[in-house]
PDB file of N, CA and C in Angstrom:
ATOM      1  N   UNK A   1     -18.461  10.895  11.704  1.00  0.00           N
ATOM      2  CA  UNK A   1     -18.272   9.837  10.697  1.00  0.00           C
ATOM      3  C   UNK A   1     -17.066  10.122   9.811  1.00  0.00           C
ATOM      4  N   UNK A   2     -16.497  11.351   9.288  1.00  0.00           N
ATOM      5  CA  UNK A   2     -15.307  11.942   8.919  1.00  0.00           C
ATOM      6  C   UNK A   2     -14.181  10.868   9.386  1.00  0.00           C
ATOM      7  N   UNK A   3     -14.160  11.051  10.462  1.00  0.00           N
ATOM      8  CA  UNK A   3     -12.980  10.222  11.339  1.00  0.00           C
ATOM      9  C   UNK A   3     -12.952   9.060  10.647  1.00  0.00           C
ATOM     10  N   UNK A   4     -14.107   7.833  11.026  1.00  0.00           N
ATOM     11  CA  UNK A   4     -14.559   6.817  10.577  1.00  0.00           C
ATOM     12  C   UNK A   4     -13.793   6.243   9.311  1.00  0.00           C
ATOM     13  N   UNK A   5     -14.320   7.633   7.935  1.00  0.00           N
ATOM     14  CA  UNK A   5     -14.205   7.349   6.848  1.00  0.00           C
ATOM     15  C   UNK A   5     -13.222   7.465   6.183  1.00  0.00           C
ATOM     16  N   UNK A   6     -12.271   8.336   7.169  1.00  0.00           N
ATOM     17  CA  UNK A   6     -10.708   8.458   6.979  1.00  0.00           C
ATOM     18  C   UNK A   6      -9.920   7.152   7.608  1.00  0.00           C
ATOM     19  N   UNK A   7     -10.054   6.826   8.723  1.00  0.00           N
ATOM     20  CA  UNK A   7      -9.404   5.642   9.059  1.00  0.00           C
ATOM     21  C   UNK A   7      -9.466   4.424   7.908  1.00  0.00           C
ATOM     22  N   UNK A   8     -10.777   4.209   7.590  1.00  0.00           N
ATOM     23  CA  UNK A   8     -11.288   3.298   6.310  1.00  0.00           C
ATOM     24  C   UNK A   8     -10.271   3.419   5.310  1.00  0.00           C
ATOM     25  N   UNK A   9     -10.344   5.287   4.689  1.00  0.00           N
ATOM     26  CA  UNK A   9      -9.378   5.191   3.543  1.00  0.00           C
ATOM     27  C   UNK A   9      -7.726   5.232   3.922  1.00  0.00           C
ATOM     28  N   UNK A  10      -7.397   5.536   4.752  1.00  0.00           N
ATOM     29  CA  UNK A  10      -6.290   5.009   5.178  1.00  0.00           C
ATOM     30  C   UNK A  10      -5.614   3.404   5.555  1.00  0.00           C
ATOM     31  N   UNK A  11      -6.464   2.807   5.657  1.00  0.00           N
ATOM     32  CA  UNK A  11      -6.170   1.130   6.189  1.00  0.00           C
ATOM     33  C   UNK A  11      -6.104   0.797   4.339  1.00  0.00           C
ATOM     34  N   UNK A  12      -7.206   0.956   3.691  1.00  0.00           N
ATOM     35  CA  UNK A  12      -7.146   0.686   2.646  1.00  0.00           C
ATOM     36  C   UNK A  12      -6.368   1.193   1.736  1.00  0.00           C
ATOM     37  N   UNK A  13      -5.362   2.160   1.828  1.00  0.00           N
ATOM     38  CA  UNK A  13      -4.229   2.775   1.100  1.00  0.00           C
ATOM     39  C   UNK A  13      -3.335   1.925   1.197  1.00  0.00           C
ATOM     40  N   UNK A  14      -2.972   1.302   2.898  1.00  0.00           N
ATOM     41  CA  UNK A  14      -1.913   0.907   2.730  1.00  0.00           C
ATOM     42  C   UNK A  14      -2.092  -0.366   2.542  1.00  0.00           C
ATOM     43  N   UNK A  15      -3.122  -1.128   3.032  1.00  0.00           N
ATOM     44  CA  UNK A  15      -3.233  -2.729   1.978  1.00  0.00           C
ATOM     45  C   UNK A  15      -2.683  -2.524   0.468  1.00  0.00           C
ATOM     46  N   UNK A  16      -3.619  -1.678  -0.396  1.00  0.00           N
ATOM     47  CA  UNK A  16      -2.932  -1.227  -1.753  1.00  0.00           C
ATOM     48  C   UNK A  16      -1.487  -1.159  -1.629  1.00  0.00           C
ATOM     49  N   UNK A  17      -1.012  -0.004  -1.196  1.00  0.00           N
ATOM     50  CA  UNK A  17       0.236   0.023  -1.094  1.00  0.00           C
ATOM     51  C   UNK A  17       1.138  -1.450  -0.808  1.00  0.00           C
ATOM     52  N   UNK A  18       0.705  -1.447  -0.286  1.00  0.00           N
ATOM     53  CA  UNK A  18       1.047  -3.160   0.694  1.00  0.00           C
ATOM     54  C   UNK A  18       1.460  -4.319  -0.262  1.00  0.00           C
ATOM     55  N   UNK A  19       0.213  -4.451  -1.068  1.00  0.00           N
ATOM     56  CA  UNK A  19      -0.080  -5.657  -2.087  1.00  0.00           C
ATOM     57  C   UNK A  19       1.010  -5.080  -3.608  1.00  0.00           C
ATOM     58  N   UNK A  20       1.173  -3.981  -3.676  1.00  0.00           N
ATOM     59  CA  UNK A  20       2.285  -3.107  -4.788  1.00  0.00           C
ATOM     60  C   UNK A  20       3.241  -3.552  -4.993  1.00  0.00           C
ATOM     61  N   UNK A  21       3.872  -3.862  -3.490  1.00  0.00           N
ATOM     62  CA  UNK A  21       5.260  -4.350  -3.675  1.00  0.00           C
ATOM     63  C   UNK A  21       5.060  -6.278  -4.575  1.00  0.00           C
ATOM     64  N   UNK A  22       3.757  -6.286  -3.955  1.00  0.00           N
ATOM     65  CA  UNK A  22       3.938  -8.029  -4.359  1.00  0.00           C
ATOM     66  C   UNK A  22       3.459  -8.383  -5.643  1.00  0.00           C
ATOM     67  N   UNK A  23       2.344  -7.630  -6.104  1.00  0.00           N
ATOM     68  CA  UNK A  23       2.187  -7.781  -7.741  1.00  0.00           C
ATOM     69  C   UNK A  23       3.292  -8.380  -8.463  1.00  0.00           C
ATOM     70  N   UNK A  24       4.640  -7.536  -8.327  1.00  0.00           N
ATOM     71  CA  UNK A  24       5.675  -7.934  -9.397  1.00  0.00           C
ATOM     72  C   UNK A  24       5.478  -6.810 -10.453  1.00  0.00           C
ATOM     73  N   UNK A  25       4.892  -6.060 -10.888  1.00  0.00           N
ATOM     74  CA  UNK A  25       4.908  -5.113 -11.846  1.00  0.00           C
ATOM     75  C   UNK A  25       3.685  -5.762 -12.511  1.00  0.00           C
ATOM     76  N   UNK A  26       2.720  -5.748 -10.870  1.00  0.00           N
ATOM     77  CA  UNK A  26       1.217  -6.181 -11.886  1.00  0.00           C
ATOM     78  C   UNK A  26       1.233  -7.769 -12.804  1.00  0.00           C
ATOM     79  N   UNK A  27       2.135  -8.112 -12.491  1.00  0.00           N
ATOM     80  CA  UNK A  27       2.112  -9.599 -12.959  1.00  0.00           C
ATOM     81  C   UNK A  27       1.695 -10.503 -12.766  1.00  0.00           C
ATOM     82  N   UNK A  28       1.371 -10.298 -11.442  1.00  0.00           N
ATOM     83  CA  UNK A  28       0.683 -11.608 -10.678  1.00  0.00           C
ATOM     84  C   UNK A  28      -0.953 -10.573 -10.428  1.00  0.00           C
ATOM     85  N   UNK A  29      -1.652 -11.852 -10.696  1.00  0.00           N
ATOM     86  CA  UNK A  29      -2.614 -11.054 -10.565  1.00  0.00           C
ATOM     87  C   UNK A  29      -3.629 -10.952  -9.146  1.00  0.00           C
ATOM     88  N   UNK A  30      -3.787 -11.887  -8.610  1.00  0.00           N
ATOM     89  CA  UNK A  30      -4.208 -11.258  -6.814  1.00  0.00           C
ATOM     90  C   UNK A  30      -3.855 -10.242  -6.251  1.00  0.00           C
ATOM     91  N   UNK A  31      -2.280 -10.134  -5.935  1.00  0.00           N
ATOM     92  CA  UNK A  31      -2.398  -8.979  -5.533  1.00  0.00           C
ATOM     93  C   UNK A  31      -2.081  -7.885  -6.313  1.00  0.00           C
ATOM     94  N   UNK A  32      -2.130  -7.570  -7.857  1.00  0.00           N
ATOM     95  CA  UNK A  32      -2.509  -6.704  -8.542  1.00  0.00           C
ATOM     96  C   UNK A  32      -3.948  -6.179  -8.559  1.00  0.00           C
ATOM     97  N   UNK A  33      -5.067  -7.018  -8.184  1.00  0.00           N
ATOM     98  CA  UNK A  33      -6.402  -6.886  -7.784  1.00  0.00           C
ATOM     99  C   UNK A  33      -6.727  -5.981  -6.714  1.00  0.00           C
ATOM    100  N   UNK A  34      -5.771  -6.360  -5.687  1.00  0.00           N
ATOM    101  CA  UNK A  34      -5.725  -6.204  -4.272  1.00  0.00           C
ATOM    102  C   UNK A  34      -5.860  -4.655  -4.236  1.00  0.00           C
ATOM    103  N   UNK A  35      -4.228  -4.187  -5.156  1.00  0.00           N
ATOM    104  CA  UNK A  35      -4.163  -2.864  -5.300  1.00  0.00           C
ATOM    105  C   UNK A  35      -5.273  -2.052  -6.025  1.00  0.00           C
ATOM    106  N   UNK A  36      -5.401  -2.261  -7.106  1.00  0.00           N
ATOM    107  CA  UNK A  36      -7.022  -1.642  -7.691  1.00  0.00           C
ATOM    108  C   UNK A  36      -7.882  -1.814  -6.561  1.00  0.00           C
ATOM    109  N   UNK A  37      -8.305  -2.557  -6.011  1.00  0.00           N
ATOM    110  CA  UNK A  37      -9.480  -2.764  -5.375  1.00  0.00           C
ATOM    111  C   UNK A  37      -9.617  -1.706  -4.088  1.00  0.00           C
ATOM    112  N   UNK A  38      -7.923  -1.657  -3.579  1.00  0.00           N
ATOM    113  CA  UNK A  38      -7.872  -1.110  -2.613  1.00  0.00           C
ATOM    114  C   UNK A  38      -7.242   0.000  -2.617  1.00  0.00           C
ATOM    115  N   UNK A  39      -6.805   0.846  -3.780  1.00  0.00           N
ATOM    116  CA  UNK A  39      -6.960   2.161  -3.916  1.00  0.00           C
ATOM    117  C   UNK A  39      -8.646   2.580  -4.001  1.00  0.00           C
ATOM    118  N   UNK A  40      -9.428   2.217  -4.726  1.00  0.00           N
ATOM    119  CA  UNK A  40     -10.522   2.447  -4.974  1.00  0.00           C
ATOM    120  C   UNK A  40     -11.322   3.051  -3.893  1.00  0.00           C
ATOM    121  N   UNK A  41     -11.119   1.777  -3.000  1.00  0.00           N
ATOM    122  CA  UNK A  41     -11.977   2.044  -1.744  1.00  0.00           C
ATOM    123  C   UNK A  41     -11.530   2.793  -0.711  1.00  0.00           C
ATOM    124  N   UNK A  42      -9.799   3.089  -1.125  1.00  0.00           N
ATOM    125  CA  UNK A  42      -9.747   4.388  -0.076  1.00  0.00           C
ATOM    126  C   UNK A  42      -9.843   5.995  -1.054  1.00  0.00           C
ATOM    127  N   UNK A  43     -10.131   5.764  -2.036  1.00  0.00           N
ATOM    128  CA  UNK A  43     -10.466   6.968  -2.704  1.00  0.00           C
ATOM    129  C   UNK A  43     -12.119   6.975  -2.421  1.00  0.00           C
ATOM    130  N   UNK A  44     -12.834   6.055  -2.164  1.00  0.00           N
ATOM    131  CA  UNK A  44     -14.066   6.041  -1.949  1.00  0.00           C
ATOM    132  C   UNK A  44     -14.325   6.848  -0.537  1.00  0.00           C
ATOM    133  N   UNK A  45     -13.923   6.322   0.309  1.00  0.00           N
ATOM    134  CA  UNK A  45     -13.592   6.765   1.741  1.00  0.00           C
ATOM    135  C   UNK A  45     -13.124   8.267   1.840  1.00  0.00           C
ATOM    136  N   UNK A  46     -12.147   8.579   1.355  1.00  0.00           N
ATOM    137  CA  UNK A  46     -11.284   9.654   1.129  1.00  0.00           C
ATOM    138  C   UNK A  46     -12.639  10.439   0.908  1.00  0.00           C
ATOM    139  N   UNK A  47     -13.228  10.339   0.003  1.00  0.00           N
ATOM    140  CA  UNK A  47     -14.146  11.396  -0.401  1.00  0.00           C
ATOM    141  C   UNK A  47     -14.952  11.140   0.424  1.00  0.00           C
ATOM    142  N   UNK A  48     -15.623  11.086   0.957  1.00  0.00           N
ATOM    143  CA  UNK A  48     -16.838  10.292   1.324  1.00  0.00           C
ATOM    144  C   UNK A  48     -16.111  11.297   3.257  1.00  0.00           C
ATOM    145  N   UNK A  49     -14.667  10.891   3.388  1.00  0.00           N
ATOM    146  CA  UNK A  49     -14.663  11.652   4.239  1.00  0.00           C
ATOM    147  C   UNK A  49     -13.990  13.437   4.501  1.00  0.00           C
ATOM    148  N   UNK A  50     -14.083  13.748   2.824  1.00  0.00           N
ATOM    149  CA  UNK A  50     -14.099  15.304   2.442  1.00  0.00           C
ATOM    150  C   UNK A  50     -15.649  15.912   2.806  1.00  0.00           C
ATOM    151  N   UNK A  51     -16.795  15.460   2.893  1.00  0.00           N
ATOM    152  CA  UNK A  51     -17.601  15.510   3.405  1.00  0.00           C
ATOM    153  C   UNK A  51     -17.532  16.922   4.901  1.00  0.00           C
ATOM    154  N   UNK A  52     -16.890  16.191   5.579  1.00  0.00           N
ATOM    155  CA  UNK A  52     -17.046  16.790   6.700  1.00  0.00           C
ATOM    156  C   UNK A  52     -15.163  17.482   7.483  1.00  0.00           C
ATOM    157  N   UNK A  53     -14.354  17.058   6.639  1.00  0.00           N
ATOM    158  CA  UNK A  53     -12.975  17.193   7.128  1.00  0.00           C
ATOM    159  C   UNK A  53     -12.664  17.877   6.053  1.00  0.00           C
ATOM    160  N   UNK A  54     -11.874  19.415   6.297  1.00  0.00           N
ATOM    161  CA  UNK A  54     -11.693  20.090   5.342  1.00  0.00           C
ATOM    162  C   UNK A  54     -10.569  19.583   4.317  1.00  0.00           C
ATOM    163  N   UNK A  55     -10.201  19.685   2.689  1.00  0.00           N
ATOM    164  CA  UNK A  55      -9.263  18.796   2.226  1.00  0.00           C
ATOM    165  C   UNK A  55      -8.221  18.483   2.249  1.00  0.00           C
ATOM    166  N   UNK A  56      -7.312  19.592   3.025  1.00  0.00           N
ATOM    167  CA  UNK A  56      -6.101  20.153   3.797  1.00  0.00           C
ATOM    168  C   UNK A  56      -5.784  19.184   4.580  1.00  0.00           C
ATOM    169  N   UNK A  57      -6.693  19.378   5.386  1.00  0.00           N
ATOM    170  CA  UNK A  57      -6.419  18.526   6.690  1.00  0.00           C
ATOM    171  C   UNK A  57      -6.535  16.904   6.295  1.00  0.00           C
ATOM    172  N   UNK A  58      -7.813  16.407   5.603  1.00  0.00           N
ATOM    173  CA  UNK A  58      -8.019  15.019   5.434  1.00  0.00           C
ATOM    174  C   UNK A  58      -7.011  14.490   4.739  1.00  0.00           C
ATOM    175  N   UNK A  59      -5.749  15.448   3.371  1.00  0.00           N
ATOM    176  CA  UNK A  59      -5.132  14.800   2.652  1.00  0.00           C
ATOM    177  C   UNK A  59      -3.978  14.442   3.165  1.00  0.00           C
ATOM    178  N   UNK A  60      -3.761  15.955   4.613  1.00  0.00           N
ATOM    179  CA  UNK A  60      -2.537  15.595   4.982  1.00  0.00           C
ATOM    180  C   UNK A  60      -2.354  14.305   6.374  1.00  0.00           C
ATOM    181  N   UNK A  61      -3.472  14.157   7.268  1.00  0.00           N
ATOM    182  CA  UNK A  61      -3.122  12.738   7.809  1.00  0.00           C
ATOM    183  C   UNK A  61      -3.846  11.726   7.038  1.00  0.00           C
ATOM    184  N   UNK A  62      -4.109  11.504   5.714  1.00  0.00           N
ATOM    185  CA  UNK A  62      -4.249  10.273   5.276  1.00  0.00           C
ATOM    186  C   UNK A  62      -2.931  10.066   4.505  1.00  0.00           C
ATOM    187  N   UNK A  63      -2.220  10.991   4.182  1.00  0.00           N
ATOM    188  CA  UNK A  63      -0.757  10.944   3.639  1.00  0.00           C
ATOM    189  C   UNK A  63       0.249  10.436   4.478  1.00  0.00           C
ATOM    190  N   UNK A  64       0.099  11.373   5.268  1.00  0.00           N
ATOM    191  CA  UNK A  64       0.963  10.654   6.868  1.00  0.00           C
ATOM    192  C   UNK A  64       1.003  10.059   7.501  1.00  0.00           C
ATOM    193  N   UNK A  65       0.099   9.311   7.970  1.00  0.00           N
ATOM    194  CA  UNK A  65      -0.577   8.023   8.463  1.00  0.00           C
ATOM    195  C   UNK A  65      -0.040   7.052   8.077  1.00  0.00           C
ATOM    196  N   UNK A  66      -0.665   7.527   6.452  1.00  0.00           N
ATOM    197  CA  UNK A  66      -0.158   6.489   5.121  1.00  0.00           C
ATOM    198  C   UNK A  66       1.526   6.360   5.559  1.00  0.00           C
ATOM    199  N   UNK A  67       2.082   6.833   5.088  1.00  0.00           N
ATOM    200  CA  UNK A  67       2.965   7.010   5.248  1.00  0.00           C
ATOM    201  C   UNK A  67       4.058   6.179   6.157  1.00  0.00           C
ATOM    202  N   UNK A  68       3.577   6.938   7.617  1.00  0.00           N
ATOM    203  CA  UNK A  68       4.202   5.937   8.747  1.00  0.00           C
ATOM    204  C   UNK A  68       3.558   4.801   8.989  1.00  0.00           C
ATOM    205  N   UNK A  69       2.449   3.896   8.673  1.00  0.00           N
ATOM    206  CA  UNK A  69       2.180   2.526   9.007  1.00  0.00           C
ATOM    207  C   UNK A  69       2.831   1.938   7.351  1.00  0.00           C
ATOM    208  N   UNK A  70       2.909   2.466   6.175  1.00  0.00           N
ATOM    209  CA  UNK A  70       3.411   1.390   5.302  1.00  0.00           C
ATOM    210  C   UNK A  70       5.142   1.343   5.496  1.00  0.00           C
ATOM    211  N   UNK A  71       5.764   2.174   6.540  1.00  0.00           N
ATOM    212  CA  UNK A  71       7.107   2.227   6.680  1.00  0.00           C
ATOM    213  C   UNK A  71       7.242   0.938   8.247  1.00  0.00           C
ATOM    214  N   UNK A  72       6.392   1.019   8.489  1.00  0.00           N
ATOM    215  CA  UNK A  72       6.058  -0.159   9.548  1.00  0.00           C
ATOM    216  C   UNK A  72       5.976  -1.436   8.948  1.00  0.00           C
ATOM    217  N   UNK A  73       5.023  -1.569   8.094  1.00  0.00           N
ATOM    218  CA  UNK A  73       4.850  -2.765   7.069  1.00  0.00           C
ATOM    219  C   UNK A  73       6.007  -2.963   6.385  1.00  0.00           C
ATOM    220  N   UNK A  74       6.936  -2.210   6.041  1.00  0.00           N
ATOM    221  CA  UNK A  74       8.392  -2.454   4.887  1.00  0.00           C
ATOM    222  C   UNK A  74       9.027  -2.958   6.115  1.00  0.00           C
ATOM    223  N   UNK A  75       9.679  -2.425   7.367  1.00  0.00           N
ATOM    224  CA  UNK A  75      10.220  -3.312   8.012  1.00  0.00           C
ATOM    225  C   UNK A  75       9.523  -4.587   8.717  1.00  0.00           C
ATOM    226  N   UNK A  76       8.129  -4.394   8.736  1.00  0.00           N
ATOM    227  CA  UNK A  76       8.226  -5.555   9.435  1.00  0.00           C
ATOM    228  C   UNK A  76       7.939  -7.155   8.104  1.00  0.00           C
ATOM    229  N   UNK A  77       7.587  -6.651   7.545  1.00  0.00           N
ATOM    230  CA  UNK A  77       7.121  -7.741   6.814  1.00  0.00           C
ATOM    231  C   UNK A  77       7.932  -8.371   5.630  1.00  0.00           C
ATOM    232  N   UNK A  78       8.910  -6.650   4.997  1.00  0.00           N
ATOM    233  CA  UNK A  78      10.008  -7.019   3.982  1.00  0.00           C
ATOM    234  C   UNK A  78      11.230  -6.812   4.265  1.00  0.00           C
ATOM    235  N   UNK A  79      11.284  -6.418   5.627  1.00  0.00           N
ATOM    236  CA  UNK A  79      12.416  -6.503   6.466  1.00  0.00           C
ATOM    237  C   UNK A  79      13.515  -5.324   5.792  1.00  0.00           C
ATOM    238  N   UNK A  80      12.463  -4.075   5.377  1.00  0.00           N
ATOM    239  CA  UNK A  80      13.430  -2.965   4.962  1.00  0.00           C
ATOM    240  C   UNK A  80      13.349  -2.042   5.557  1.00  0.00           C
ATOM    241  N   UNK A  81      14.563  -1.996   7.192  1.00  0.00           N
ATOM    242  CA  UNK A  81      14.590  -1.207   8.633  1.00  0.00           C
ATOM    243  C   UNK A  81      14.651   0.291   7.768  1.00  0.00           C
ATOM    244  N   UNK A  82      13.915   1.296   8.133  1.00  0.00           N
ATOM    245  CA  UNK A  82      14.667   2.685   8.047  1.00  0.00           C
ATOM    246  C   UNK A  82      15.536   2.789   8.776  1.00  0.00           C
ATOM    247  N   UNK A  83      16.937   3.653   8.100  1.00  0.00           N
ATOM    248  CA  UNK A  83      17.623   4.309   9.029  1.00  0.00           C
ATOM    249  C   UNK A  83      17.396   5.513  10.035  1.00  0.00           C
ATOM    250  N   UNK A  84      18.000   5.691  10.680  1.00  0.00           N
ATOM    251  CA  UNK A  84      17.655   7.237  11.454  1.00  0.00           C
ATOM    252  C   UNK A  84      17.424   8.219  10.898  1.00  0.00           C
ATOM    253  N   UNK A  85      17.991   8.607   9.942  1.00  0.00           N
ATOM    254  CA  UNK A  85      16.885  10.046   9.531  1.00  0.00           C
ATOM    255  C   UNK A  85      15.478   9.771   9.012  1.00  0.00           C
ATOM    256  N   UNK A  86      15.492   8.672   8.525  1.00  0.00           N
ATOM    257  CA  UNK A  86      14.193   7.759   8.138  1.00  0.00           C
ATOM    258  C   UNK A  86      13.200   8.261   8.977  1.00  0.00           C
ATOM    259  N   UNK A  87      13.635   7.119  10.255  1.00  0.00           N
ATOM    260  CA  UNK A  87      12.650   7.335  11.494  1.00  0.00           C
ATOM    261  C   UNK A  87      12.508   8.621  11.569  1.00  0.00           C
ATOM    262  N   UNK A  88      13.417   9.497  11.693  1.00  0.00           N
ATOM    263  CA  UNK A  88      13.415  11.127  12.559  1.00  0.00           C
ATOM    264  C   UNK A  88      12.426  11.526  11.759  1.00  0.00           C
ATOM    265  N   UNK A  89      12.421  11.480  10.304  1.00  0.00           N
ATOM    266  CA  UNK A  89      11.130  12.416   9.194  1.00  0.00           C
ATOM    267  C   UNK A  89       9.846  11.543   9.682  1.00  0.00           C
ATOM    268  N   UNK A  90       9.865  10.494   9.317  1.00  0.00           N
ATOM    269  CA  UNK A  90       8.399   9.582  10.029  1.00  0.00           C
ATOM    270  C   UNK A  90       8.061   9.998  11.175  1.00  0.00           C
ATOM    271  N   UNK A  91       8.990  10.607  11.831  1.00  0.00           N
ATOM    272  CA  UNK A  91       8.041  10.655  13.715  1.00  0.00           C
ATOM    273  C   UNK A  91       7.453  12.119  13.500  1.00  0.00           C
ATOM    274  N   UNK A  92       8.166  12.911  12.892  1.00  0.00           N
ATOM    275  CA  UNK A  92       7.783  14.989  12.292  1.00  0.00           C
ATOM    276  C   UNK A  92       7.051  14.342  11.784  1.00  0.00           C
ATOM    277  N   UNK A  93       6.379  13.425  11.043  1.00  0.00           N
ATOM    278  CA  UNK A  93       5.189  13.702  10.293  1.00  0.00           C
ATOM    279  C   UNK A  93       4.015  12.905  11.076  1.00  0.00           C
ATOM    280  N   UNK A  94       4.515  12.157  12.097  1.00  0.00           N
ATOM    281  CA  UNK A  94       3.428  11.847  13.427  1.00  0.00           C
ATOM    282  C   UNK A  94       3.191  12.828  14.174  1.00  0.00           C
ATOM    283  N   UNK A  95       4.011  13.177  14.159  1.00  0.00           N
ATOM    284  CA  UNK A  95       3.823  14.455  15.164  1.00  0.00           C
ATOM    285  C   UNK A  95       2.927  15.879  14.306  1.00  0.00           C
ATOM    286  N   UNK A  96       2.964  15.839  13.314  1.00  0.00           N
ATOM    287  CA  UNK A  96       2.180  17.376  12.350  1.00  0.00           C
ATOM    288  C   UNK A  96       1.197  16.498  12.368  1.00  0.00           C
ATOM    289  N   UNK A  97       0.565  15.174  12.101  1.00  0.00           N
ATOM    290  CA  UNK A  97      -0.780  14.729  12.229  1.00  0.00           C
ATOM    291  C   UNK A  97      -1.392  14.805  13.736  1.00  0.00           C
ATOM    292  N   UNK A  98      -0.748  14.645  14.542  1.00  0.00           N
ATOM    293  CA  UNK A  98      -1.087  14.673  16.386  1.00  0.00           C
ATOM    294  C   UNK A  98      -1.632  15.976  16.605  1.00  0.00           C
ATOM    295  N   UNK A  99      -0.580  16.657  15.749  1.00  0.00           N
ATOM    296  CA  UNK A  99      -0.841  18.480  16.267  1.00  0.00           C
ATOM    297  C   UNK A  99      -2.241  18.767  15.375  1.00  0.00           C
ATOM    298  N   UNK A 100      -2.237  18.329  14.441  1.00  0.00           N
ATOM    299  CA  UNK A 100      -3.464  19.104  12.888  1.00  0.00           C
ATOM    300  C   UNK A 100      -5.096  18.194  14.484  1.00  0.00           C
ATOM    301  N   UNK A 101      -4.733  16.855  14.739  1.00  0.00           N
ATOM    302  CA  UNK A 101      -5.818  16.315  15.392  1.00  0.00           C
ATOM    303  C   UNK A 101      -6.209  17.250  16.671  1.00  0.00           C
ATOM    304  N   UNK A 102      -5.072  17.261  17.236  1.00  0.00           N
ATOM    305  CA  UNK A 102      -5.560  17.786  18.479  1.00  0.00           C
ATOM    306  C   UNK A 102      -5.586  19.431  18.722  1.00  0.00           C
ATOM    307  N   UNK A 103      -4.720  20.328  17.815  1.00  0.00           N
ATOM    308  CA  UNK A 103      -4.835  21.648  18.052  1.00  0.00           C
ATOM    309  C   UNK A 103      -5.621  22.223  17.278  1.00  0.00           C
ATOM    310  N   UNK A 104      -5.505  21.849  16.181  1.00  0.00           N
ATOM    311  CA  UNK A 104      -6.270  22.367  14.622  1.00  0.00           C
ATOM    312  C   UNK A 104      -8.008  22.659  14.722  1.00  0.00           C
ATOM    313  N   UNK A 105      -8.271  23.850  14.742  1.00  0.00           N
ATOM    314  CA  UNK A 105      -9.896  23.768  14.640  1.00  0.00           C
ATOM    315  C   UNK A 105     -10.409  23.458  13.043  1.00  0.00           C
ATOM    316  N   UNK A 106      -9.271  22.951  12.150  1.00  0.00           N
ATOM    317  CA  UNK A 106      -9.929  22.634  10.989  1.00  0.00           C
ATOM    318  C   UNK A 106     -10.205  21.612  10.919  1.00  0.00           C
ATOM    319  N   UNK A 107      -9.656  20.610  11.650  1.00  0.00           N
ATOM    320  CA  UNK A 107      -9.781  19.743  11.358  1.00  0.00           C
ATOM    321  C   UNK A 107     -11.055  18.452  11.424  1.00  0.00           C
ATOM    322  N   UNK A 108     -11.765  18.983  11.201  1.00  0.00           N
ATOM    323  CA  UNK A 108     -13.153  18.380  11.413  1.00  0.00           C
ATOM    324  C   UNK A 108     -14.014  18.061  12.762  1.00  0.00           C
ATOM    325  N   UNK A 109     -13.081  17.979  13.653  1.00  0.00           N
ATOM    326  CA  UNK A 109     -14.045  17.632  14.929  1.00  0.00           C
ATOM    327  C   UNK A 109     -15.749  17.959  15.437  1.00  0.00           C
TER     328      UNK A 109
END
């Protein structure tokens, strides 16, 4: 369920994140909601999946994750491409989450 509850707080980081850019500086208020609502529930998750995934491991692919799908969302949606070193750091930090999943005996499995 670890897994589960990390994917949860990760989807829900980056909606938050997501809805950040569109607030306006919290001005508008939907998606100023959006963001409260949806930090919340991935801090809910987050914990919920410290439970069983040591905190090391859970902070660093919900960071990274985070990370590379809201850099997905900036280009695709606000049309702000990374450049190449961009990409090159985003893929090292796909790649240290691939390795923590699949080699790591900390990592909760």
């Amino acid at each position: 369920m670890g897994q589960i509850y990390l994917a949860i707080a990760i989807l829900a980081e980056v909606i938050a994140t997501s809805a950040l850019k569109t607030s306006d500086e919290f001005s508008r208020i939907g998606p100023s909601v959006l963001v409260v609502v949806g930090y919340a529930v991935s801090f809910y998750f987050l914990s919920l999946a410290l439970k069983s995934i040591p905190l090391g491991v859970a902070y660093a692919i919900w960071a990274g994750v985070g990370v590379a799908l809201i850099a997905i969302v900036a280009a695709v949606v606000y049309k702000q491409t990374p450049d190449l070193p961009a990409i090159l750091g985003i893929c090292l930090i796909v790649a240290g989450v691939i390795v923590i999943n699949l080699f790591s005996s900390s990592s909760g499995h």
